[in-house]
C-alpha atoms as a PDB file:
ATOM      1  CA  UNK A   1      90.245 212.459  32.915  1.00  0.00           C
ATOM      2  CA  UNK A   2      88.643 215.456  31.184  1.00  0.00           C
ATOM      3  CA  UNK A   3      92.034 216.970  30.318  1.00  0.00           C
ATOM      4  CA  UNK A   4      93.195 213.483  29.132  1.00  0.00           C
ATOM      5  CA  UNK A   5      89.921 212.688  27.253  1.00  0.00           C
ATOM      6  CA  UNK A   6      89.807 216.529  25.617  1.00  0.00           C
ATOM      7  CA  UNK A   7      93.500 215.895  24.237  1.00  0.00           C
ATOM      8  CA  UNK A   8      92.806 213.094  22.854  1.00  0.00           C
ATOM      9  CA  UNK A   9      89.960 214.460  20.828  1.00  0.00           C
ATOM     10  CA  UNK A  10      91.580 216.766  19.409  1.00  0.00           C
ATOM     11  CA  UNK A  11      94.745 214.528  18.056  1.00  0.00           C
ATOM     12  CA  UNK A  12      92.435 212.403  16.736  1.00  0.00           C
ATOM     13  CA  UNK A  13      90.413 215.375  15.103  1.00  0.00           C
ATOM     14  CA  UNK A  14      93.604 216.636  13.539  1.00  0.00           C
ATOM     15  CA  UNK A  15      94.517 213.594  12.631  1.00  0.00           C
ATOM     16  CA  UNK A  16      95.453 212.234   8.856  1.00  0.00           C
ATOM     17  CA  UNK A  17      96.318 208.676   8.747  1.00  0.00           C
ATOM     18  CA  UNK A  18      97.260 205.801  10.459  1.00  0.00           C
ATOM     19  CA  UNK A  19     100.034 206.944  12.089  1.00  0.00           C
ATOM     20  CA  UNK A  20      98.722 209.950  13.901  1.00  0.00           C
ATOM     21  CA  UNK A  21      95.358 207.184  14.861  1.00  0.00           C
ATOM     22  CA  UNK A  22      98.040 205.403  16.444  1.00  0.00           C
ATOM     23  CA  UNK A  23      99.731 207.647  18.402  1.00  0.00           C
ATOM     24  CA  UNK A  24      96.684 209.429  19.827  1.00  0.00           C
ATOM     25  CA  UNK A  25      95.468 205.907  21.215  1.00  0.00           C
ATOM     26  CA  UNK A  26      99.142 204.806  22.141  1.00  0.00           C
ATOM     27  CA  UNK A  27      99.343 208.041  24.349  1.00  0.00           C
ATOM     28  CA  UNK A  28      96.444 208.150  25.890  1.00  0.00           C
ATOM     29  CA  UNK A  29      96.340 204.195  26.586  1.00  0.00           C
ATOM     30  CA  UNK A  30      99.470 205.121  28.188  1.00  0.00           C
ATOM     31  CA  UNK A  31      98.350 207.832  30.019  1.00  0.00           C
ATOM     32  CA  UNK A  32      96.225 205.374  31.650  1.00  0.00           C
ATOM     33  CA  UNK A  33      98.844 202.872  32.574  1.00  0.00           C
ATOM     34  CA  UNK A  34      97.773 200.526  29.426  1.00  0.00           C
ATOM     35  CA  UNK A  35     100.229 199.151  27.761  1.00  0.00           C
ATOM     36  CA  UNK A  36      98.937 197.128  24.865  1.00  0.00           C
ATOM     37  CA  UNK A  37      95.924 197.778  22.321  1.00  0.00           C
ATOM     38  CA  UNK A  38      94.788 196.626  19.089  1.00  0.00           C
ATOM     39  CA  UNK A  39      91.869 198.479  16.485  1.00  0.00           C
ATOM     40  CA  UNK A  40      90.991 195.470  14.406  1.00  0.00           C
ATOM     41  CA  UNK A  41      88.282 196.942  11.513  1.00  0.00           C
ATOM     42  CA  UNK A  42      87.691 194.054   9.223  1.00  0.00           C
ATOM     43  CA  UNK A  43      86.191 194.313   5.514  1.00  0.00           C
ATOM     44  CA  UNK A  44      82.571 193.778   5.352  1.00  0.00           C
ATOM     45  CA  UNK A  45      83.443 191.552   1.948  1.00  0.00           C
ATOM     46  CA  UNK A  46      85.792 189.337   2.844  1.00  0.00           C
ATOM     47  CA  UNK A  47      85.684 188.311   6.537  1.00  0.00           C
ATOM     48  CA  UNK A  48      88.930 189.573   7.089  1.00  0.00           C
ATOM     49  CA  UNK A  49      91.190 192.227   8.668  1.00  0.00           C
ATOM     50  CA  UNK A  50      91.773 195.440   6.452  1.00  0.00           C
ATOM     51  CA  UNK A  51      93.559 197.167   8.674  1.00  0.00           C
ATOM     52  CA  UNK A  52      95.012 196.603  12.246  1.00  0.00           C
ATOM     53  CA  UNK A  53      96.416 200.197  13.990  1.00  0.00           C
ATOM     54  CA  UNK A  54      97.972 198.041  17.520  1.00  0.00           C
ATOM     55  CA  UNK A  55     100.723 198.031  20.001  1.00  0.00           C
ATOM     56  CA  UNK A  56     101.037 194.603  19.850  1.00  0.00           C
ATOM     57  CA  UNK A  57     104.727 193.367  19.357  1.00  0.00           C
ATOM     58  CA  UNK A  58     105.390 193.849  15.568  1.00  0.00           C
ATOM     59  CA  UNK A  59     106.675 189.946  15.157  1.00  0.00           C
ATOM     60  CA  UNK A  60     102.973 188.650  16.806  1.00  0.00           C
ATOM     61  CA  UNK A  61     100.605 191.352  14.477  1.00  0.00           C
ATOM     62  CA  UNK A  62     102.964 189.994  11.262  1.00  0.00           C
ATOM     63  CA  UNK A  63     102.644 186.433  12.012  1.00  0.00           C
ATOM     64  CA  UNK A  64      98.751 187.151  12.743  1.00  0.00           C
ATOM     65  CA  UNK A  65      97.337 189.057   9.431  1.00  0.00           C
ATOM     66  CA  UNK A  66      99.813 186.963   7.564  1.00  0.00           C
ATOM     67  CA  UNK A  67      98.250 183.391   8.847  1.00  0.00           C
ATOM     68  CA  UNK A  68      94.798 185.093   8.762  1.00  0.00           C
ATOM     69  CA  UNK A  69      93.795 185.024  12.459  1.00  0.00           C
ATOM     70  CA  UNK A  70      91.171 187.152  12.317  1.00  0.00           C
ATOM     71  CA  UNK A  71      89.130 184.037  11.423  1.00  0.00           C
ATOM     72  CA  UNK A  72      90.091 181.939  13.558  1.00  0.00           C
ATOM     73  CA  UNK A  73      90.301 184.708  16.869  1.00  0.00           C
ATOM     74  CA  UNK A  74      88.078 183.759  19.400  1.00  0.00           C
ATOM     75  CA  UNK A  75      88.047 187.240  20.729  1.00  0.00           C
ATOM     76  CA  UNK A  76      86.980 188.835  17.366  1.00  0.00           C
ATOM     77  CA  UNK A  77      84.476 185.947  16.769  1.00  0.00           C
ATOM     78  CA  UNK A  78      83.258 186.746  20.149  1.00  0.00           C
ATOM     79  CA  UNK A  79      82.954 190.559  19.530  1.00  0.00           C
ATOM     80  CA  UNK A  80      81.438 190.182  16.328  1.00  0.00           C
ATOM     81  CA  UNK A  81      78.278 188.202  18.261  1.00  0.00           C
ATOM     82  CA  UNK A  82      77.875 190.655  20.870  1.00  0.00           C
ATOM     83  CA  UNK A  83      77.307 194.492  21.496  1.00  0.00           C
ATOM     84  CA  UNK A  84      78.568 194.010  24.877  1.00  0.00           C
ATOM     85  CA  UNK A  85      82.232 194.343  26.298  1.00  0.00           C
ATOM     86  CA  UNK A  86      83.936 191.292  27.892  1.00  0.00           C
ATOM     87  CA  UNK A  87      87.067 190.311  29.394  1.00  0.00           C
ATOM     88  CA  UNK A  88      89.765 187.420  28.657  1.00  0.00           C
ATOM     89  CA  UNK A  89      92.789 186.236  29.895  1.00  0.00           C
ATOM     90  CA  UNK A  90      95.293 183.409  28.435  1.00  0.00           C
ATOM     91  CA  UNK A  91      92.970 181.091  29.104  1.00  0.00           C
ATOM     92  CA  UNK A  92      90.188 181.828  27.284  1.00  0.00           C
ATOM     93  CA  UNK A  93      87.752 183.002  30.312  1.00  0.00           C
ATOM     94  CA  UNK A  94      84.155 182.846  29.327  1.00  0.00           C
ATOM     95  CA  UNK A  95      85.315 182.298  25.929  1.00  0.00           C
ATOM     96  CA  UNK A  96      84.297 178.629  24.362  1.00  0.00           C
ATOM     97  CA  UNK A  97      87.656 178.126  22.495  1.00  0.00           C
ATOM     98  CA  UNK A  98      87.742 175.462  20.049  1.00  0.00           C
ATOM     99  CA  UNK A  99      91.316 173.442  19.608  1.00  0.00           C
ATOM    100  CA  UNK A 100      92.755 175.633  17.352  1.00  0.00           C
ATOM    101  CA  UNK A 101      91.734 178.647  18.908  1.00  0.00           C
ATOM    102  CA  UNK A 102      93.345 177.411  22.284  1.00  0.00           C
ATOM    103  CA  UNK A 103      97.061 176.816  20.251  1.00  0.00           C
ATOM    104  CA  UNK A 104      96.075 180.560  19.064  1.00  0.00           C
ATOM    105  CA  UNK A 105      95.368 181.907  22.504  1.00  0.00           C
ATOM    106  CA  UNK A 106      98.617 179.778  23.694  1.00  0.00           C
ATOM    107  CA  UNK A 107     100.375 181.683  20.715  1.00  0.00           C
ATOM    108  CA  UNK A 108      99.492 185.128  21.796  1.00  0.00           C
ATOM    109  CA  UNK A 109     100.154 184.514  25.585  1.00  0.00           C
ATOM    110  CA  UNK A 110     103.695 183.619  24.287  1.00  0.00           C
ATOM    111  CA  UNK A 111     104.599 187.329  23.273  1.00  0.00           C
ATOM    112  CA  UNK A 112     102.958 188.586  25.966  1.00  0.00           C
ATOM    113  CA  UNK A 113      99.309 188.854  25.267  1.00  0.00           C
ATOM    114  CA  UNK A 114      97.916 187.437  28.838  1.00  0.00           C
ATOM    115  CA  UNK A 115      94.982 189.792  29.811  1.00  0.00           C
ATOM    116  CA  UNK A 116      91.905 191.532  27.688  1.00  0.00           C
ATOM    117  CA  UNK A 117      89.656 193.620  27.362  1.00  0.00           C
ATOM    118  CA  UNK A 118      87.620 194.439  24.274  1.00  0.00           C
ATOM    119  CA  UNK A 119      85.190 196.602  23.378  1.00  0.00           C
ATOM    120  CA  UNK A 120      82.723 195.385  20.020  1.00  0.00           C
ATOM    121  CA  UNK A 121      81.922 197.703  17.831  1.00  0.00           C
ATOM    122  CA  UNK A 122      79.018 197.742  15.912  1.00  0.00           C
ATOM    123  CA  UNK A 123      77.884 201.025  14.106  1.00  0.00           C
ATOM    124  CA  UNK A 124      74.743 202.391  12.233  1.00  0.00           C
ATOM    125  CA  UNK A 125      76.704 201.576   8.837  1.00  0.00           C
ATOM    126  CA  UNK A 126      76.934 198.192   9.366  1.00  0.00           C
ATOM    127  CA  UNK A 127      80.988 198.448  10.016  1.00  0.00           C
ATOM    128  CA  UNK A 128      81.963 196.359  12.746  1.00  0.00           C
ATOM    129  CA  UNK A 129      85.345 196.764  14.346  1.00  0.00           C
ATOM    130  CA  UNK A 130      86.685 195.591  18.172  1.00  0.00           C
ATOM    131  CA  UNK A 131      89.298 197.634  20.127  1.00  0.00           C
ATOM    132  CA  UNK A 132      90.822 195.784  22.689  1.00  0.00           C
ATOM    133  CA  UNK A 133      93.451 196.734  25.341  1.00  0.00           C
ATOM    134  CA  UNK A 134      95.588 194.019  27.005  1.00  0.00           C
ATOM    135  CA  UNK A 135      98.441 193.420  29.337  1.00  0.00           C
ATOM    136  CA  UNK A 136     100.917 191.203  29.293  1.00  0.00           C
ATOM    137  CA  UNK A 137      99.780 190.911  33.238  1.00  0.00           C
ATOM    138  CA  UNK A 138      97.501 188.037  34.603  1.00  0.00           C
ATOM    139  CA  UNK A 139      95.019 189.004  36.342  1.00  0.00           C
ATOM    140  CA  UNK A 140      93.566 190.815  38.830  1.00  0.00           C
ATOM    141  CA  UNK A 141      96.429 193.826  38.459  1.00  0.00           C
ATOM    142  CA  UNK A 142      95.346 194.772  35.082  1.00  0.00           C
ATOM    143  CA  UNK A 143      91.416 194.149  35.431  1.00  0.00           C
ATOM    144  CA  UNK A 144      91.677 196.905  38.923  1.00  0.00           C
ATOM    145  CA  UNK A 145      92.940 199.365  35.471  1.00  0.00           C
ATOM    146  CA  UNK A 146      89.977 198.380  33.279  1.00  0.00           C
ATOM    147  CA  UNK A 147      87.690 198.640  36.328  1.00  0.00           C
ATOM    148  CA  UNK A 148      88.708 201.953  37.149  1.00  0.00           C
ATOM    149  CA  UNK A 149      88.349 203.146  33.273  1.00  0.00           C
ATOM    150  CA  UNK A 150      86.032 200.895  32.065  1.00  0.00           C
ATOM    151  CA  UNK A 151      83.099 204.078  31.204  1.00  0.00           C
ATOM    152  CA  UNK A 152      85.793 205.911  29.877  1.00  0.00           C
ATOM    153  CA  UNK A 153      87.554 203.210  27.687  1.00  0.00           C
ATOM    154  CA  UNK A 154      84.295 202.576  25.807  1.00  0.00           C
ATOM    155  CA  UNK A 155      83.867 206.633  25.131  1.00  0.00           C
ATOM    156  CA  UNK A 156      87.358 205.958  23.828  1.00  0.00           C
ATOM    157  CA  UNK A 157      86.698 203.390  21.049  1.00  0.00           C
ATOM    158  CA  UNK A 158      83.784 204.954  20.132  1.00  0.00           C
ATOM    159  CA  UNK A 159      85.209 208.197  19.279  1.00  0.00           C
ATOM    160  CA  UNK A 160      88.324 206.308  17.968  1.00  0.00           C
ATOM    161  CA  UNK A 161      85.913 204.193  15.272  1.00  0.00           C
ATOM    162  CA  UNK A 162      84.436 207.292  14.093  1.00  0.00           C
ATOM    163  CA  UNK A 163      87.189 209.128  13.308  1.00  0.00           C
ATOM    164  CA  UNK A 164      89.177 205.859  12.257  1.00  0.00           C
ATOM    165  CA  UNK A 165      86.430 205.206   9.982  1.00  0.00           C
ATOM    166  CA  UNK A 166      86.904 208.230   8.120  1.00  0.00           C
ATOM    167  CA  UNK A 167      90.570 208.371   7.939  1.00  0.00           C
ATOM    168  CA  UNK A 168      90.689 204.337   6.565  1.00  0.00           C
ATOM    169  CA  UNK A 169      87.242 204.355   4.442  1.00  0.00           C
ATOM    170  CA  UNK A 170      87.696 207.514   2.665  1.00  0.00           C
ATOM    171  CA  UNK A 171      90.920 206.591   0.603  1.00  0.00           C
ATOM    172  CA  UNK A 172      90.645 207.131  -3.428  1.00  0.00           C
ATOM    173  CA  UNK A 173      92.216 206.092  -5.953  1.00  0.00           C
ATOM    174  CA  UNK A 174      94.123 206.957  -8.932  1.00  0.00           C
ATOM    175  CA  UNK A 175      94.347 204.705 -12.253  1.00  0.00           C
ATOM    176  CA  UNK A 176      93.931 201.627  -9.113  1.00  0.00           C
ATOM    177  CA  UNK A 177      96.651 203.607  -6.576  1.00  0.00           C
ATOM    178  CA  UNK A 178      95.168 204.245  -3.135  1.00  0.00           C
ATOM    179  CA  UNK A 179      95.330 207.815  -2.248  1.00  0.00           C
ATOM    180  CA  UNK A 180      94.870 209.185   1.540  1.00  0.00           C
ATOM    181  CA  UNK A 181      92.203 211.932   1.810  1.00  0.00           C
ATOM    182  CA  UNK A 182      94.705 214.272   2.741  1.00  0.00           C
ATOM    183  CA  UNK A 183      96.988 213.528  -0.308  1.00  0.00           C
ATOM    184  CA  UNK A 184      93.764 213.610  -2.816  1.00  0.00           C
ATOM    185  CA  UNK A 185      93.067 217.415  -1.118  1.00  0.00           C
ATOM    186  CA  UNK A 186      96.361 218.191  -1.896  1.00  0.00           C
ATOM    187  CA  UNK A 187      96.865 216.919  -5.368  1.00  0.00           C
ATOM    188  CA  UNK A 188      93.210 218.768  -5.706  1.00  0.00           C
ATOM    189  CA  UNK A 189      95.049 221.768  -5.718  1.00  0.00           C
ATOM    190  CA  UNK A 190      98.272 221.437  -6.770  1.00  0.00           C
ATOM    191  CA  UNK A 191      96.338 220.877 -10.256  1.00  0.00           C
ATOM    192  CA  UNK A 192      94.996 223.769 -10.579  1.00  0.00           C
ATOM    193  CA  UNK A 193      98.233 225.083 -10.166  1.00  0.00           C
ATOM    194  CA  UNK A 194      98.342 225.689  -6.299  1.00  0.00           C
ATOM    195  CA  UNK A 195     102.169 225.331  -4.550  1.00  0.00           C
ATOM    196  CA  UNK A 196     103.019 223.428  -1.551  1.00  0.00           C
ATOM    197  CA  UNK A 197     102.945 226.862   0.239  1.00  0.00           C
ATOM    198  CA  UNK A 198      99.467 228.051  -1.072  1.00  0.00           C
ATOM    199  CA  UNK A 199      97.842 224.380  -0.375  1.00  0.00           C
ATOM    200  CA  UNK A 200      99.286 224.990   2.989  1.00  0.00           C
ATOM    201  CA  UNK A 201      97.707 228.016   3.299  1.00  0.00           C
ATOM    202  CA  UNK A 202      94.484 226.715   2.266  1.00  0.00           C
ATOM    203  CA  UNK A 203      94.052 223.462   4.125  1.00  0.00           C
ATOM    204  CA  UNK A 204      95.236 225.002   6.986  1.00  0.00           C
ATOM    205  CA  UNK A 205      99.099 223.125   7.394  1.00  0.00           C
ATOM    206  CA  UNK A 206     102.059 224.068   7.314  1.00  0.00           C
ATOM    207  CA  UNK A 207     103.964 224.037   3.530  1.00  0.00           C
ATOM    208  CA  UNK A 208     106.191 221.021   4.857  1.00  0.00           C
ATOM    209  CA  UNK A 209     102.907 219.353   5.861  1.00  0.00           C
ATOM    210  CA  UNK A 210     101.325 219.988   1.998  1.00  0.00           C
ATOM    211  CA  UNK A 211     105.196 219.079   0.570  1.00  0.00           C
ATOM    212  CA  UNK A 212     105.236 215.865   2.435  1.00  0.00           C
ATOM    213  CA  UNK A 213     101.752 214.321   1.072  1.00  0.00           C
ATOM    214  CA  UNK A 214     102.294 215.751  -2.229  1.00  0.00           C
ATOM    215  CA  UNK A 215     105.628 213.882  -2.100  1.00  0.00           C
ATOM    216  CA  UNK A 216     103.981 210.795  -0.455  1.00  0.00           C
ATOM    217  CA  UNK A 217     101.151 211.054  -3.656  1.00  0.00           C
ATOM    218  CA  UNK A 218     104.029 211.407  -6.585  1.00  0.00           C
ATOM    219  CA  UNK A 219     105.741 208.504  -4.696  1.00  0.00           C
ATOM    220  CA  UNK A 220     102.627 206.098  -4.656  1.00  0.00           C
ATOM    221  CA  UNK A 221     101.766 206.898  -8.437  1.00  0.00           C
ATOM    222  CA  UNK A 222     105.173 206.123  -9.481  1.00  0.00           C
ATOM    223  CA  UNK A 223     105.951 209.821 -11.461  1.00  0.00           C
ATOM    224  CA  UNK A 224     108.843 211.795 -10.779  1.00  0.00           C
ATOM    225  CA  UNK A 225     107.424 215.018 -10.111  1.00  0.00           C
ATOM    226  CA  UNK A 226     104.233 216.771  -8.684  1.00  0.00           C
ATOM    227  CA  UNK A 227     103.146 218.302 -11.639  1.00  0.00           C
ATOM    228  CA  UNK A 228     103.126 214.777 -13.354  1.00  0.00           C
ATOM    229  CA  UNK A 229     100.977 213.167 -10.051  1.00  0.00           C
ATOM    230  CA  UNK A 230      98.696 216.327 -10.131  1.00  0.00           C
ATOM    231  CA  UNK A 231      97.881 215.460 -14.121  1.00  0.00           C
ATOM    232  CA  UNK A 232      97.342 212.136 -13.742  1.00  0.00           C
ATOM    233  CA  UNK A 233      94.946 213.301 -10.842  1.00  0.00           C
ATOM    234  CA  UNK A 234      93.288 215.713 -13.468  1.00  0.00           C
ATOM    235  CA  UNK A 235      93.097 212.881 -15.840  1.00  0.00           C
ATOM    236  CA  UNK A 236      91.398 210.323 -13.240  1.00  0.00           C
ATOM    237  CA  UNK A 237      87.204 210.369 -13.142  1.00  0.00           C
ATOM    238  CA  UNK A 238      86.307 213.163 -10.632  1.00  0.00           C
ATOM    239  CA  UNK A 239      83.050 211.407  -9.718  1.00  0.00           C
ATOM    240  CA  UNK A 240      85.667 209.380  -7.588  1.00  0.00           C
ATOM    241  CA  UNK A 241      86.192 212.312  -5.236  1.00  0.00           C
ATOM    242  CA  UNK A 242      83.359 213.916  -4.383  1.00  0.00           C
END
């Protein structure tokens, strides 16, 4: 578990986006015969997801952010009452579902979603989040995993939050484009005249790496080359990225 635990910190410490938050969890949920997980780390403002990083099958997380079912979830409602973890199957379990929140749970159990186990999150910032790992297995089979990793789970979606929260909070923007924090270091340099291969150098990645977000940057601001993204970077307020 060490080993396991020790990888995983340090994909998620080299980490850069969503993607690479992803696969760390995906790998090491997998690692521990988990098949299914979900981050859910809804805004503060409007009751409602801003990001979900899951496993779940892509046609159930679609149909969920786009009908809004983070307020309706029972489990997130749950998690967002409580500091402790809990456990759920397609029935509900301990949780008091309301009619609509049954056809939800009957929803989820149809692609698959049959066992839970989530973890609240609620951090000294106020930012709540839940991380929960399911099975499409009823229980007891996947609950004997859960009880076996249980400690080790919860060290899991703690460190996951914290880094998560500084890969999805951080993000600035340009003229009202959303920037990653890795594509706002690199368009940092590249204006004052830095190439992919120095900001490589610099920030410690390879010139591909610095090429690729640069790319990703001119791409998002909707200017053919870097030189253009890096002035309109020059141009935006720099109290925005300190």
């Amino acid at each position: 578990m060490y080993e396991l635990f020790h990888r995983f910190a340090e994909q998620l410490t080299g980490s850069v986006d969503k993607v690479d938050l992803h696969n760390a969890l995906a790998e090491t949920a997998s690692s521990l015969d988990i098949p299914l997980f979900a981050y859910l780390f809804p805004s503060l403002q409007l009751g409602r997801a801003t990001d979900l990083i899951s496993t779940y099958p892509q046609p159930w997380t679609s149909h969920y952010l786009h009908s809004r079912y983070e307020d309706l979830d029972p489990v997130i409602d749950h998690a967002r009452r409580r500091q402790e973890t809990f456990r759920w199957d397609a029935d509900g379990g301990d949780l008091d579902l309301s009619t609509p929140q049954r056809r939800l749970m009957d929803e989820a159990n149809q692609f698959g979603l049959r066992s839970g186990f989530t973890i609240p999150i609620h951090d000294r910032r106020g930012l709540f989040a839940a991380l929960t790992f399911a099975s499409d297995e009823r229980q007891p089979l996947f609950f004997r995993v859960i009880d076996r990793y249980e400690r080790a789970l919860q060290l899991i979606a703690i460190f996951f939050h914290i880094q998560a929260r500084r890969r999805l909070t951080t993000a600035r923007t340009v003229d009202g484009v959303a920037l990653s924090t890795r594509e706002i270091q690199c368009l940092q340099w590249a204006a004052r005249g830095k190439s992919a291969w120095d900001i490589g150098q610099i920030l410690g990645i390879s010139q591909r790496t610095a090429a690729f977000h640069l790319d990703n940057a001119k791409k998002k601001l909707g200017v053919r080359t870097v030189t253009q993204a890096a002035i309109r970077f020059a141009m935006s307020k720099p109290s925005d990225y300190k």
